[in-house]
C-alpha atoms as a PDB file:
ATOM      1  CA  UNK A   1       0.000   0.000   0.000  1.00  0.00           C
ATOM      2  CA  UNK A   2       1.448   3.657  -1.197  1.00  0.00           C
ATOM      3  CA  UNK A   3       1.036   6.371   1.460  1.00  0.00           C
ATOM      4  CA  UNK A   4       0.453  10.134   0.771  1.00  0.00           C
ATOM      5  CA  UNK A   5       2.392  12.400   3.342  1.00  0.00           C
ATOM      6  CA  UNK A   6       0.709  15.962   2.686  1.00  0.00           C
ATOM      7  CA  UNK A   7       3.117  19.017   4.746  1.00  0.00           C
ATOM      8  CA  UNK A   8       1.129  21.873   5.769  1.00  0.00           C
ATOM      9  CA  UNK A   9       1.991  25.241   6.859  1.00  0.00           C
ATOM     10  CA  UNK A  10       0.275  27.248  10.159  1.00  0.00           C
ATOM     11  CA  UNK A  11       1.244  30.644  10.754  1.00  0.00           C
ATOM     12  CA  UNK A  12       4.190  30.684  13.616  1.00  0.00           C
ATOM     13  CA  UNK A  13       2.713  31.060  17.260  1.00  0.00           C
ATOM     14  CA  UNK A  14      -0.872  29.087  16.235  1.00  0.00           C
ATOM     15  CA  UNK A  15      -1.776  26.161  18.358  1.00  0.00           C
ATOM     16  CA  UNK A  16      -2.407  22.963  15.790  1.00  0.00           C
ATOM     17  CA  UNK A  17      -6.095  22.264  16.986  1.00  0.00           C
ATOM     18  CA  UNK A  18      -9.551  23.045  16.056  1.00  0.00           C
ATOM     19  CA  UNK A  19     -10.548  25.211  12.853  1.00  0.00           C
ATOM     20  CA  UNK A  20      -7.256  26.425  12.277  1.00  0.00           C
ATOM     21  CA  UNK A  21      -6.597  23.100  10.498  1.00  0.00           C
ATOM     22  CA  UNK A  22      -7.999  24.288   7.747  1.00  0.00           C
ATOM     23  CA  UNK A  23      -6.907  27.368   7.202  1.00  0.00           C
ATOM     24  CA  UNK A  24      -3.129  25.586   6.829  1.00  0.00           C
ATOM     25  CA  UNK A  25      -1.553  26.297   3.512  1.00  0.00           C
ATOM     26  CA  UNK A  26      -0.267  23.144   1.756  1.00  0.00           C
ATOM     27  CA  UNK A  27       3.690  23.578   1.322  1.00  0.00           C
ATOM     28  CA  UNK A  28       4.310  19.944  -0.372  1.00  0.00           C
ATOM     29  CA  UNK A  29       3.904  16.357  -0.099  1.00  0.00           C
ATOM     30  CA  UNK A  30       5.419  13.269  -1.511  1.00  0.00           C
ATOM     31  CA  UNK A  31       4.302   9.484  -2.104  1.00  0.00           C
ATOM     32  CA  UNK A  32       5.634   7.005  -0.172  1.00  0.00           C
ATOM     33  CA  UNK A  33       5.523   3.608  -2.092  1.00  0.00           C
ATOM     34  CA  UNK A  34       4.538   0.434  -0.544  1.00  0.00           C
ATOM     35  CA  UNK A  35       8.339  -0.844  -0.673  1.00  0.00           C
ATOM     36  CA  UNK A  36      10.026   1.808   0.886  1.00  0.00           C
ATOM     37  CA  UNK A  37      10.511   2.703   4.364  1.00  0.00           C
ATOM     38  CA  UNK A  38       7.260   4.347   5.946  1.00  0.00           C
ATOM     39  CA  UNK A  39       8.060   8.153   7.199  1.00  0.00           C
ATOM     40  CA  UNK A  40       7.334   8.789  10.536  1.00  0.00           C
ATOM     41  CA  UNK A  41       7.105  12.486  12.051  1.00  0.00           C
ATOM     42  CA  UNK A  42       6.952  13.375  15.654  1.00  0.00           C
ATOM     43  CA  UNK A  43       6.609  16.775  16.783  1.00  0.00           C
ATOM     44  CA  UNK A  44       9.320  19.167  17.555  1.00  0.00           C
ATOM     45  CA  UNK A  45      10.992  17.222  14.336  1.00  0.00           C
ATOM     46  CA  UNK A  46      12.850  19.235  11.622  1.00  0.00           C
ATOM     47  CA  UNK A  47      12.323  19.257   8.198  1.00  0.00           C
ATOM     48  CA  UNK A  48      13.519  20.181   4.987  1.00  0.00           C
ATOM     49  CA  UNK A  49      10.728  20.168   3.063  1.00  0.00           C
ATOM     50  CA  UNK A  50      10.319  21.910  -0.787  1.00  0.00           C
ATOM     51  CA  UNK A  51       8.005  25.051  -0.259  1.00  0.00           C
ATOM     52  CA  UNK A  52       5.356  24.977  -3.527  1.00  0.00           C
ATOM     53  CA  UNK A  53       4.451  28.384  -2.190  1.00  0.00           C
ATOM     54  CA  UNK A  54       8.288  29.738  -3.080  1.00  0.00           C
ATOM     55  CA  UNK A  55       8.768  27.920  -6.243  1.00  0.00           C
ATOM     56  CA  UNK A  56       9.809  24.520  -4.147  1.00  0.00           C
ATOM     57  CA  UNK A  57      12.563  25.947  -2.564  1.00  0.00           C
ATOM     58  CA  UNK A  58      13.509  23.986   0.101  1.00  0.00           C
ATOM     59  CA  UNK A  59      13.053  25.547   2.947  1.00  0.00           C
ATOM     60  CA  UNK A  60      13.057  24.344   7.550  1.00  0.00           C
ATOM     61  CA  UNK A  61      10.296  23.605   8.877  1.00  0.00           C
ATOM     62  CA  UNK A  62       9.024  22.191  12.418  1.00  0.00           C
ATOM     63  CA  UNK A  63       6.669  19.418  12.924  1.00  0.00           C
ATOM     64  CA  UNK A  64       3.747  20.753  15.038  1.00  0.00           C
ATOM     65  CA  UNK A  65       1.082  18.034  14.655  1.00  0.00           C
ATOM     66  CA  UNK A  66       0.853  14.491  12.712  1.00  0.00           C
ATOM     67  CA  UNK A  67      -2.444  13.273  12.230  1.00  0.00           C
ATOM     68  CA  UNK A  68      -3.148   9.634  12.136  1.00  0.00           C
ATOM     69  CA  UNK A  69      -3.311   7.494   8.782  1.00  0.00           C
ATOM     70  CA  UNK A  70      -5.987   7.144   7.132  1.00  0.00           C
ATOM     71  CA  UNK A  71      -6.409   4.868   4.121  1.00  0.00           C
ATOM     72  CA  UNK A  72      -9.158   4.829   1.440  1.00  0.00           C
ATOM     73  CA  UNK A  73      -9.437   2.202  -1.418  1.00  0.00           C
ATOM     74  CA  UNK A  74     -10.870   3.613  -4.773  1.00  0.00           C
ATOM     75  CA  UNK A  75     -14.729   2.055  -5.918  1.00  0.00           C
ATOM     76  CA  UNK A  76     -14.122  -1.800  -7.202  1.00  0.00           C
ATOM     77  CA  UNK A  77     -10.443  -1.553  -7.280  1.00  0.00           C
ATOM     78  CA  UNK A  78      -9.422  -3.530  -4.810  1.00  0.00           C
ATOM     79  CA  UNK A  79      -5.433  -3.265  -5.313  1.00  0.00           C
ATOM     80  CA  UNK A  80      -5.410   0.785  -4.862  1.00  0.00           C
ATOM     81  CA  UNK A  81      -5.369   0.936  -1.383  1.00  0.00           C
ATOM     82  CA  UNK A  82      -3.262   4.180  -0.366  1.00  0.00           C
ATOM     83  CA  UNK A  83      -3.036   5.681   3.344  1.00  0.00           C
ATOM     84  CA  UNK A  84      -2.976   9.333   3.899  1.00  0.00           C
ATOM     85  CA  UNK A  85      -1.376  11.627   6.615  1.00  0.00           C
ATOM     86  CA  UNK A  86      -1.081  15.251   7.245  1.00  0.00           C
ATOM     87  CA  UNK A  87       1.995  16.426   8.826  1.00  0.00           C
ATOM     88  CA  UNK A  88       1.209  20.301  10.013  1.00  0.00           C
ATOM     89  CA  UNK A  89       4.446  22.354  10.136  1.00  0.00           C
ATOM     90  CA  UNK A  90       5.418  25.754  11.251  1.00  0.00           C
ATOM     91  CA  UNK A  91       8.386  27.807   9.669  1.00  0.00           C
ATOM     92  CA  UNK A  92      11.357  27.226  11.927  1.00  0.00           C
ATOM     93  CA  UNK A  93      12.466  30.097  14.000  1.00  0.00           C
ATOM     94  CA  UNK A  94      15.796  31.485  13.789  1.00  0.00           C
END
């Protein structure tokens, strides 16, 4: 099974609960295929991560909040299952 990793940026000094959520701007993310080694983010962890708000620079970023996998299988296909995480960053301060 392939997982989806989808990085999203708060604003620095936000709390990573509630409504806020979905306000985050998506910064990148990245397909992990079945075969390969399965990320795993805790907060406080650093990332470099390509910003698709800068032209995919690649920029630091904190890990704030990692929400738990979900997976979803698409209508009568039953070989495309693929899991899906957001991993909610915050720029890293200097």
């Amino acid at each position: 099974m392939s997982l989806k990793i989808t990085y999203k940026c708060l604003p620095p000094g936000v709390h990573p609960f509630g409504d806020i959520l979905e306000d985050a701007e998506l910064i990148s993310d990245r397909v992990v295929a079945s075969d390969e080694e399965e990320l795993r983010h805790h907060v406080g962890d650093v990332l470099q991560l390509p910003d698709h708000r800068n032209g995919s620079e690649e920029r630091s970023f904190e890990v704030v909040r990692v929400d738990k996998q979900a997976n979803s299988q698409f209508a009568g296909e039953p070989d495309t299952m693929m899991g899906y995480r957001n991993v909610y960053v915050q720029d890293l301060q200097d």
